[in-house]
PDB file of N, CA and C in Angstrom:
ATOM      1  N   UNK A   1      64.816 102.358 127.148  1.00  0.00           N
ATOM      2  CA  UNK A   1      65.692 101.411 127.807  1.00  0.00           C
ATOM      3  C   UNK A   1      67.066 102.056 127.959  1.00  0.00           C
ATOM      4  N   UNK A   2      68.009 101.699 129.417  1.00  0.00           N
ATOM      5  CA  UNK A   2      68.903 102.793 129.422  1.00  0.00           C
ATOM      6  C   UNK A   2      70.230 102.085 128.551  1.00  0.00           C
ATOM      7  N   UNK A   3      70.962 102.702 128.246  1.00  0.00           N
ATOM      8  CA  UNK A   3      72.126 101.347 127.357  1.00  0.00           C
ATOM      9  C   UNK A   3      73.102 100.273 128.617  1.00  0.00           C
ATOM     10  N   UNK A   4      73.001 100.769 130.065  1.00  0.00           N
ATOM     11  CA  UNK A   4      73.343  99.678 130.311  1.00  0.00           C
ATOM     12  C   UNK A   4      72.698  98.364 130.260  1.00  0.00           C
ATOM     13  N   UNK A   5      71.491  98.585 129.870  1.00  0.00           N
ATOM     14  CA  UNK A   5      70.373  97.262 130.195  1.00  0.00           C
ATOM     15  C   UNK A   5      70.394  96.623 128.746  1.00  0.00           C
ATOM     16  N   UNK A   6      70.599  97.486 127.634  1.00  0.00           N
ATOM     17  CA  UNK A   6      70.918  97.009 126.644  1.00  0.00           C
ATOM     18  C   UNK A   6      72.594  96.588 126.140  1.00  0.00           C
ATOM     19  N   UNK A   7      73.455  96.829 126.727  1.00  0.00           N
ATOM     20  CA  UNK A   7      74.861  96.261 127.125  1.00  0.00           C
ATOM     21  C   UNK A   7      74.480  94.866 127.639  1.00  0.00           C
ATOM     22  N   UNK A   8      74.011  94.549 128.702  1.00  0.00           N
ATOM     23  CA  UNK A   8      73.671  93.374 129.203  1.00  0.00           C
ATOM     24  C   UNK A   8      72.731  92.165 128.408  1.00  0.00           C
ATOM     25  N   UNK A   9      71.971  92.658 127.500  1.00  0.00           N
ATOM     26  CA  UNK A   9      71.406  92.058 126.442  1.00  0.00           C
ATOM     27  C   UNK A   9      72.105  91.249 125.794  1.00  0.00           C
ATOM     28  N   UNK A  10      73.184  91.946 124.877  1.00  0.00           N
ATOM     29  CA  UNK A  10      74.496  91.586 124.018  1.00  0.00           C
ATOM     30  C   UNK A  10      74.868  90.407 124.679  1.00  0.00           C
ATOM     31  N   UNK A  11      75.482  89.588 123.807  1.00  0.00           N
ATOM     32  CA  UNK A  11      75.907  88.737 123.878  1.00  0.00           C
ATOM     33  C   UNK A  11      77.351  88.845 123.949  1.00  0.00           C
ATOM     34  N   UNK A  12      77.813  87.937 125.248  1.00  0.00           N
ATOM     35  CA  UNK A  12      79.550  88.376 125.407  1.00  0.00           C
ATOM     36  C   UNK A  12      80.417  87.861 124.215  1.00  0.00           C
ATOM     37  N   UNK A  13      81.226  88.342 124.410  1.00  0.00           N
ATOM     38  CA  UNK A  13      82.123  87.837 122.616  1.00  0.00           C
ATOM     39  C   UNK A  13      82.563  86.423 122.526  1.00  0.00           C
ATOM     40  N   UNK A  14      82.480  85.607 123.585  1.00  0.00           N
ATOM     41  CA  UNK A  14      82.806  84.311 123.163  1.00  0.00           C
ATOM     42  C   UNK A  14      81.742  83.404 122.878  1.00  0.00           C
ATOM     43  N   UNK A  15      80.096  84.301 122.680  1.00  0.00           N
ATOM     44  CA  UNK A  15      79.440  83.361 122.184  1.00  0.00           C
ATOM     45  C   UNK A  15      79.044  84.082 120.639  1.00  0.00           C
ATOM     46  N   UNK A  16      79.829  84.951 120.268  1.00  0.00           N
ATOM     47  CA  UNK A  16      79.992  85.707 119.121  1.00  0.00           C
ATOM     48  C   UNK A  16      81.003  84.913 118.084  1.00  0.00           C
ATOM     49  N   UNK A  17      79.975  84.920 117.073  1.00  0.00           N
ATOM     50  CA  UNK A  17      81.083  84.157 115.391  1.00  0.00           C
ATOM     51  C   UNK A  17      81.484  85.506 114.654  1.00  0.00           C
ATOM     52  N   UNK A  18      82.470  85.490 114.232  1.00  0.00           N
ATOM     53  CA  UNK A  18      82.925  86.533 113.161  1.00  0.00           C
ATOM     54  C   UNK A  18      83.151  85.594 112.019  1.00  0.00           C
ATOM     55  N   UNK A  19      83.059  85.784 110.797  1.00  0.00           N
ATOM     56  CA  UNK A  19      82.660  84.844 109.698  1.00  0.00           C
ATOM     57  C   UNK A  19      83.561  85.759 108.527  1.00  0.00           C
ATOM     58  N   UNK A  20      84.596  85.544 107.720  1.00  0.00           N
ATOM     59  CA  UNK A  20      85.335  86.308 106.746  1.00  0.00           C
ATOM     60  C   UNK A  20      85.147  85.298 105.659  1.00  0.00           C
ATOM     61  N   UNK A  21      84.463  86.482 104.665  1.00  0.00           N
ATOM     62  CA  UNK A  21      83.885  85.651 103.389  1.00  0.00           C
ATOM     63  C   UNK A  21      84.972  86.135 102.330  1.00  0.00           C
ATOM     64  N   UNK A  22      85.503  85.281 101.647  1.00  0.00           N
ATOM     65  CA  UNK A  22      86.842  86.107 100.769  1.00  0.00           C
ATOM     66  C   UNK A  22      86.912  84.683  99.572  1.00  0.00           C
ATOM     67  N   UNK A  23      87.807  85.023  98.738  1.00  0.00           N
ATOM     68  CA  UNK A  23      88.313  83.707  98.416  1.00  0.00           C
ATOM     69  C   UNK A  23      89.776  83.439  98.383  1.00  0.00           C
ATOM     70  N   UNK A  24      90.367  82.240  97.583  1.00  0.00           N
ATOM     71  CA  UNK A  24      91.943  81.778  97.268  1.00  0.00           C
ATOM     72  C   UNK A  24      92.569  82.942  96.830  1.00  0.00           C
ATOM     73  N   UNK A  25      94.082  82.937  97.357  1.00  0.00           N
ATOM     74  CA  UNK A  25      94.492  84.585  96.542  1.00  0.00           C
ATOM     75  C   UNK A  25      94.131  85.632  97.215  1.00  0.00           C
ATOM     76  N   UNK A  26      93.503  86.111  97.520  1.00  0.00           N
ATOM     77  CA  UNK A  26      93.124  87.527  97.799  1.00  0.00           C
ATOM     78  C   UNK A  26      94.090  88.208  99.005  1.00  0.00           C
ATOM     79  N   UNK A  27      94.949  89.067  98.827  1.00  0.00           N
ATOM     80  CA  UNK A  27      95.812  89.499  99.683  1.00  0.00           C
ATOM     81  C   UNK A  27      95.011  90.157 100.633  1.00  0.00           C
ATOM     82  N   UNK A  28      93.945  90.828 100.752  1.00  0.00           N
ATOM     83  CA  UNK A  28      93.064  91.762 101.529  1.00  0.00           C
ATOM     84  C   UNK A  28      92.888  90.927 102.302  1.00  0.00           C
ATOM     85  N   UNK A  29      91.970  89.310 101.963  1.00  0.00           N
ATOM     86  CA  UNK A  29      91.460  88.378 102.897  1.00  0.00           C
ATOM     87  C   UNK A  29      92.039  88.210 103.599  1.00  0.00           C
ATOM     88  N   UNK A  30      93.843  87.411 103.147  1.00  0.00           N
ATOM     89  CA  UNK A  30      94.741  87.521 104.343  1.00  0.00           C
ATOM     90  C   UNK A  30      94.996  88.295 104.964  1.00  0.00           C
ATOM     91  N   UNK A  31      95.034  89.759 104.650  1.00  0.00           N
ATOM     92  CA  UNK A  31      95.021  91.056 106.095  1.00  0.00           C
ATOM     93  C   UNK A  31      93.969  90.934 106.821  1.00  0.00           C
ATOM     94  N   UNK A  32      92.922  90.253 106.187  1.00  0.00           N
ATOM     95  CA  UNK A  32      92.055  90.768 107.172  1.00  0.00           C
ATOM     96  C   UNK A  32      91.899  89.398 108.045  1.00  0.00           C
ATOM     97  N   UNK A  33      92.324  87.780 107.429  1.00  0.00           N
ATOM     98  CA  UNK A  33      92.167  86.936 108.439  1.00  0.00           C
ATOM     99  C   UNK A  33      93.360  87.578 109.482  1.00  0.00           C
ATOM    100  N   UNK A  34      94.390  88.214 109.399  1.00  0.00           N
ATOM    101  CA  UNK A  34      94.904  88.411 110.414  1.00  0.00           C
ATOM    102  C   UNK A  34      94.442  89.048 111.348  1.00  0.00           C
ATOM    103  N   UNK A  35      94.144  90.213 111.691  1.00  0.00           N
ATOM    104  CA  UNK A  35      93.317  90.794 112.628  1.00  0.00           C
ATOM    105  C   UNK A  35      92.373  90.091 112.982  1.00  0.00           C
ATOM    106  N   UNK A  36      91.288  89.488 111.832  1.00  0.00           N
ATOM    107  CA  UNK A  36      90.634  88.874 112.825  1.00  0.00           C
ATOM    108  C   UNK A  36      90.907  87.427 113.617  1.00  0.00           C
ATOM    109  N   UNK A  37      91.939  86.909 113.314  1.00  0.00           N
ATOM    110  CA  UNK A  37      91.998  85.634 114.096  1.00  0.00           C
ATOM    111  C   UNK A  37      92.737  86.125 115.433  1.00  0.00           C
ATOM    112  N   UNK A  38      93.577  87.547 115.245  1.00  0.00           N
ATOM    113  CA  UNK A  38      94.191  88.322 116.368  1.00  0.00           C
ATOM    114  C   UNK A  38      92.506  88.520 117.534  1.00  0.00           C
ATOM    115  N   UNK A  39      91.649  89.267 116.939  1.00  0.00           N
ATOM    116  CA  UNK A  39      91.045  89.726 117.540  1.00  0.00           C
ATOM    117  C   UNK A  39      90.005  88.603 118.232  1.00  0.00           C
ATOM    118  N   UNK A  40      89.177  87.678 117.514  1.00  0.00           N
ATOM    119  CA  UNK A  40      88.798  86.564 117.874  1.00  0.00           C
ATOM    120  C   UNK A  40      89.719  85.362 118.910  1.00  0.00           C
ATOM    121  N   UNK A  41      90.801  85.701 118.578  1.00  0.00           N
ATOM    122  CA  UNK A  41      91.618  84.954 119.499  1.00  0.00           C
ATOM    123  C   UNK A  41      91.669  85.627 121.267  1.00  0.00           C
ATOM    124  N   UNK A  42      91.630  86.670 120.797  1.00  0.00           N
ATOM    125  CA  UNK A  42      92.018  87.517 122.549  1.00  0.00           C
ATOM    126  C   UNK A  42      90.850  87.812 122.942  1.00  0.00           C
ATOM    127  N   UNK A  43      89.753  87.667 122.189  1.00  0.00           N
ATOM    128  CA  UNK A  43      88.619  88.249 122.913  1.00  0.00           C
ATOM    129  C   UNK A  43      87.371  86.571 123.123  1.00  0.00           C
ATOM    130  N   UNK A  44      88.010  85.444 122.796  1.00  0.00           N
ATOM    131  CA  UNK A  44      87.344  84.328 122.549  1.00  0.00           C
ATOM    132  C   UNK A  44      86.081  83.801 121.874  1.00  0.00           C
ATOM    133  N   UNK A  45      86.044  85.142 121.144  1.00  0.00           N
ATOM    134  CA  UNK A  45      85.206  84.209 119.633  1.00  0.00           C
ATOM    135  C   UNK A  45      85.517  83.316 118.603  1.00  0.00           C
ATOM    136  N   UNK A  46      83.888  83.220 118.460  1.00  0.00           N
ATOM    137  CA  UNK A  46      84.553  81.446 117.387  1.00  0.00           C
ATOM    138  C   UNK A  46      84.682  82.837 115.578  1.00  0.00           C
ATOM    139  N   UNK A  47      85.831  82.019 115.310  1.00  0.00           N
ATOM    140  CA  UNK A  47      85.921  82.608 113.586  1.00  0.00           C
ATOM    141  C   UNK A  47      85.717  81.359 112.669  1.00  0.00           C
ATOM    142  N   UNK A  48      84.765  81.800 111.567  1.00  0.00           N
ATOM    143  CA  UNK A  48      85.083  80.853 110.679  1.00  0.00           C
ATOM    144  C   UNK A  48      85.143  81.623 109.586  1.00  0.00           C
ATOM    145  N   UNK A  49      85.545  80.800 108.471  1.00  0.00           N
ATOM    146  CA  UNK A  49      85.777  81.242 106.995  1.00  0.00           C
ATOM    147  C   UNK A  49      84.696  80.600 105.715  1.00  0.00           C
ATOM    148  N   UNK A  50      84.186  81.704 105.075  1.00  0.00           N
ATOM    149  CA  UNK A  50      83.237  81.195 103.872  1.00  0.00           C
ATOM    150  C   UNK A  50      84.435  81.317 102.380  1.00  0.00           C
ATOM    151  N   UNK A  51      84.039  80.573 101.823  1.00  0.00           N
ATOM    152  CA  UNK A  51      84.724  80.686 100.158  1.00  0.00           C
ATOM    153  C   UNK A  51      83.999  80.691  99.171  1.00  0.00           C
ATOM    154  N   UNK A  52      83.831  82.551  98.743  1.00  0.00           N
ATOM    155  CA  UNK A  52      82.563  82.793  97.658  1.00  0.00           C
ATOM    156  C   UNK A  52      82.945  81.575  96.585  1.00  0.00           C
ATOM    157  N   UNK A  53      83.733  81.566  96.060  1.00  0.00           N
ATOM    158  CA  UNK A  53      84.148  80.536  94.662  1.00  0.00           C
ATOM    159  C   UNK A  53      83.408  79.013  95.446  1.00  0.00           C
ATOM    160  N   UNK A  54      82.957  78.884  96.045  1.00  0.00           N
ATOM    161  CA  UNK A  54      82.279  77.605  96.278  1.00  0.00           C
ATOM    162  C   UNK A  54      80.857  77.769  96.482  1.00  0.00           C
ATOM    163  N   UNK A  55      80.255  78.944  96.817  1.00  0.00           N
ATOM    164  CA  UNK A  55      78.971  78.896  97.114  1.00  0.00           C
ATOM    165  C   UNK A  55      78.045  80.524  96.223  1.00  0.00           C
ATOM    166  N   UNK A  56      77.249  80.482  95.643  1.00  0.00           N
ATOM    167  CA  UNK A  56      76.943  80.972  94.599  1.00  0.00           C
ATOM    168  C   UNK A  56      76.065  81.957  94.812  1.00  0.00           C
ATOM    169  N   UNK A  57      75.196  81.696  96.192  1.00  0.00           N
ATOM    170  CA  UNK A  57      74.845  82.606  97.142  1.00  0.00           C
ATOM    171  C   UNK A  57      75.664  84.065  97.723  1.00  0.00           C
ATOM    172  N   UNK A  58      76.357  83.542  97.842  1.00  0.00           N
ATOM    173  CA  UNK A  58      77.867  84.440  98.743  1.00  0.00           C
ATOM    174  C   UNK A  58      77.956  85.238  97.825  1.00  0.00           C
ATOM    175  N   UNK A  59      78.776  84.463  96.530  1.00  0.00           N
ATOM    176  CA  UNK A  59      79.449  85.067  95.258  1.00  0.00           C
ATOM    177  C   UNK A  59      78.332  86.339  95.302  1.00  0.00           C
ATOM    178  N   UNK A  60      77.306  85.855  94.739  1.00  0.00           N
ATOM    179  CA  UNK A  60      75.883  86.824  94.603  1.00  0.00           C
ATOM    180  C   UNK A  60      76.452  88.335  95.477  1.00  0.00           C
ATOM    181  N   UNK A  61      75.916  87.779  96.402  1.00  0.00           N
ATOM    182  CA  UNK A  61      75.847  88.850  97.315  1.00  0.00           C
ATOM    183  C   UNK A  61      77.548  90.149  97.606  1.00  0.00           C
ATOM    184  N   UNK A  62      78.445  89.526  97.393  1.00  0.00           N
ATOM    185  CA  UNK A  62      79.521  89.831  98.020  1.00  0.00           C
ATOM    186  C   UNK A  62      80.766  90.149  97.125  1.00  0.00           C
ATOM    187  N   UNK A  63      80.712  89.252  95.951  1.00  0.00           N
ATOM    188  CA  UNK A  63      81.901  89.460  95.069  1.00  0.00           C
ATOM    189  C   UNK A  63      82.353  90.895  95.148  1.00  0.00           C
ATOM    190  N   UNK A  64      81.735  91.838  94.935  1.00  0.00           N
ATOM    191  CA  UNK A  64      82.833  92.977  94.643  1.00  0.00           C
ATOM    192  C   UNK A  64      83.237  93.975  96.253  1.00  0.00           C
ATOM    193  N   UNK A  65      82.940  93.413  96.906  1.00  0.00           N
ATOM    194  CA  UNK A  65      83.222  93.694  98.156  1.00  0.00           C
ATOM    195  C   UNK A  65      84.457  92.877  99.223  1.00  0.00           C
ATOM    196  N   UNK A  66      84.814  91.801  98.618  1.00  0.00           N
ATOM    197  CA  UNK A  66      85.333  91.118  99.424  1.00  0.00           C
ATOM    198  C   UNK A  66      87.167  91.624  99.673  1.00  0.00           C
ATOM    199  N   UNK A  67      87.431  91.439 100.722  1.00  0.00           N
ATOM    200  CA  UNK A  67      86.972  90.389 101.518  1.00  0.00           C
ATOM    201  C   UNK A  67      86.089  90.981 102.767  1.00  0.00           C
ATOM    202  N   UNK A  68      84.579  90.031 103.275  1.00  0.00           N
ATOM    203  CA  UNK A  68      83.565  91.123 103.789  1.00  0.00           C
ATOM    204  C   UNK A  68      83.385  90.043 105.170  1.00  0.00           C
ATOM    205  N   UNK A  69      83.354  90.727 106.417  1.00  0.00           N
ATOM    206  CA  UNK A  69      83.298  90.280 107.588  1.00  0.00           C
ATOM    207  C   UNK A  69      81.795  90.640 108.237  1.00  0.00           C
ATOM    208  N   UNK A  70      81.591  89.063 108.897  1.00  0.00           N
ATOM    209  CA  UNK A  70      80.379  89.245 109.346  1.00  0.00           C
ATOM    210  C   UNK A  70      80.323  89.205 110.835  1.00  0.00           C
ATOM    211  N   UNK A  71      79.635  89.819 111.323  1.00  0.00           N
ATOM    212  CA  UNK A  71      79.416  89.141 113.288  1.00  0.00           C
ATOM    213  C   UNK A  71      78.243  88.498 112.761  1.00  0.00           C
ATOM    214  N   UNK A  72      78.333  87.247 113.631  1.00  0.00           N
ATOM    215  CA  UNK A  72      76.570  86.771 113.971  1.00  0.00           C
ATOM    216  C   UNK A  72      75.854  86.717 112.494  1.00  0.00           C
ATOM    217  N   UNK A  73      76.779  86.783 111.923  1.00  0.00           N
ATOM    218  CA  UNK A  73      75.686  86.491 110.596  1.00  0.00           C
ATOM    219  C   UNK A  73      75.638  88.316 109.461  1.00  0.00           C
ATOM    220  N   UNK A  74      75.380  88.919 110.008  1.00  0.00           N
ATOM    221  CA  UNK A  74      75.354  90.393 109.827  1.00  0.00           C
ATOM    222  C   UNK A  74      76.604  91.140 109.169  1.00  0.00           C
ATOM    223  N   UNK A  75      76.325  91.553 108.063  1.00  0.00           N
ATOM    224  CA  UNK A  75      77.752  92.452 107.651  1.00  0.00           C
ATOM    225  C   UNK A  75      78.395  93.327 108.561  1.00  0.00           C
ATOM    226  N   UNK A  76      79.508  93.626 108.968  1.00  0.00           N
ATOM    227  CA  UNK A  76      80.347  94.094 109.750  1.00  0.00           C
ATOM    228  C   UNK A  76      80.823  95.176 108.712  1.00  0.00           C
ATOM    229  N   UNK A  77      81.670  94.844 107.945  1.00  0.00           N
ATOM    230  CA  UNK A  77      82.689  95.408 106.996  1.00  0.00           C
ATOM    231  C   UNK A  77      83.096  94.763 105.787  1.00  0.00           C
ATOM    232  N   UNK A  78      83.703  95.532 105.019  1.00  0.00           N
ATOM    233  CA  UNK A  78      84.256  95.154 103.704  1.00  0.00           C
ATOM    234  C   UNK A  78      85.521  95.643 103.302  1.00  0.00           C
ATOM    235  N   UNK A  79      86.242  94.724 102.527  1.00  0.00           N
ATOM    236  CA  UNK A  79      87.385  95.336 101.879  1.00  0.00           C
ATOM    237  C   UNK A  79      88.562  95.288 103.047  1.00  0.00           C
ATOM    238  N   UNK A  80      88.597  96.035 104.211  1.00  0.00           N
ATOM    239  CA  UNK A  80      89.601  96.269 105.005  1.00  0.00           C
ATOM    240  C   UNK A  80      88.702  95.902 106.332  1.00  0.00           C
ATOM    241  N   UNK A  81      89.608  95.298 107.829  1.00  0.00           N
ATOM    242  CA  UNK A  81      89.406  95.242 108.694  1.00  0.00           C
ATOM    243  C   UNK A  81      89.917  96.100 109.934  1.00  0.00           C
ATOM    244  N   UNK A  82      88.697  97.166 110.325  1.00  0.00           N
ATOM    245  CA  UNK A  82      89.486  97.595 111.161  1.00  0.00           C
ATOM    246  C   UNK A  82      89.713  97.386 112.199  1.00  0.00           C
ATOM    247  N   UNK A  83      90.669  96.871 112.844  1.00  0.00           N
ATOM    248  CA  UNK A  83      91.135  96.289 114.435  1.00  0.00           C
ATOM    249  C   UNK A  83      90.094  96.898 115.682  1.00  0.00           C
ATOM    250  N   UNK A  84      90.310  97.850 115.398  1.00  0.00           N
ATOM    251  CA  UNK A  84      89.329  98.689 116.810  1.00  0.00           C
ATOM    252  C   UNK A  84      87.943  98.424 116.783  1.00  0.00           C
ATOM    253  N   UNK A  85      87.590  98.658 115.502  1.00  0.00           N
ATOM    254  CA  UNK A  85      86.219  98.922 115.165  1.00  0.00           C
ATOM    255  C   UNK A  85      85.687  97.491 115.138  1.00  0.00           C
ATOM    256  N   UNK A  86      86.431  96.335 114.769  1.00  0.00           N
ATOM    257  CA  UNK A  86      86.225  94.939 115.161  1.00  0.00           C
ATOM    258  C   UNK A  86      85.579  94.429 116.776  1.00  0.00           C
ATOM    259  N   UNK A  87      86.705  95.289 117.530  1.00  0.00           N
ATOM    260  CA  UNK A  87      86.939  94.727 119.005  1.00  0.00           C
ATOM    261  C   UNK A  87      85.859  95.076 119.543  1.00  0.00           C
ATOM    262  N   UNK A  88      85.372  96.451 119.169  1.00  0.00           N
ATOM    263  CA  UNK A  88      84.543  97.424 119.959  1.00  0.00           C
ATOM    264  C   UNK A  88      83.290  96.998 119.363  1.00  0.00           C
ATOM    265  N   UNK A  89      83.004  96.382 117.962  1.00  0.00           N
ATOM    266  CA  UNK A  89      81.575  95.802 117.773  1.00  0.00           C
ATOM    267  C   UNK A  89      81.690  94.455 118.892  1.00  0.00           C
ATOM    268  N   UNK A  90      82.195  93.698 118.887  1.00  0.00           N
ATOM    269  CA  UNK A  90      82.275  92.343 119.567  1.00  0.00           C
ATOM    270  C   UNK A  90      81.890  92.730 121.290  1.00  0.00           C
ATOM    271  N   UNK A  91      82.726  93.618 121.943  1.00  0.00           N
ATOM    272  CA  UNK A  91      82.184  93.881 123.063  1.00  0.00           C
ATOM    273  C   UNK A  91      81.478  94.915 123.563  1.00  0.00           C
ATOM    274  N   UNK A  92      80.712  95.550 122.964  1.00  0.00           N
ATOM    275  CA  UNK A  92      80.042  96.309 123.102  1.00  0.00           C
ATOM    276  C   UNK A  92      78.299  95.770 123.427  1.00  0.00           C
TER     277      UNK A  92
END
């Protein structure tokens, strides 16, 4: 399949969730909700926010990684957000 046909597959970024799992406190989380509400904002995806300290699942999975960004459900990144590397998963 050639990658434009798989470009066209993808889903455009405003029907794309980016999801930042972090908790209260965490200075990283807030760097990283910034970029991403920057980046979700200009590119019109929906963002939402998980809070490991409430769900035990998450905690599980994620505690020593956080704060950890998801597209679509899917780990993206951890710890730091990088702006580019954000934009360019979302529209790609």
């Amino acid at each position: 399949m050639s990658p434009l046909l798989r470009r066209n597959d993808r889903p455009a970024p405003a029907d794309r969730t980016v999801t930042l799992v972090g908790k209260p406190g965490c200075h990283l989380c807030d760097e990283a909700r910034e970029v991403i509400r920057r980046v979700t904002g200009e590119l019109g995806a929906a963002f939402e926010e998980k809070d490991i300290t409430q769900d035990t699942e998450l905690h599980r999975l994620y505690w020593e990684q956080i704060p950890v960004t998801l597209i679509d459900g899917r780990q993206h990144d951890f710890w730091r957000v990088d702006e580019q590397r954000l934009r360019s998963a979302l529209v790609r």
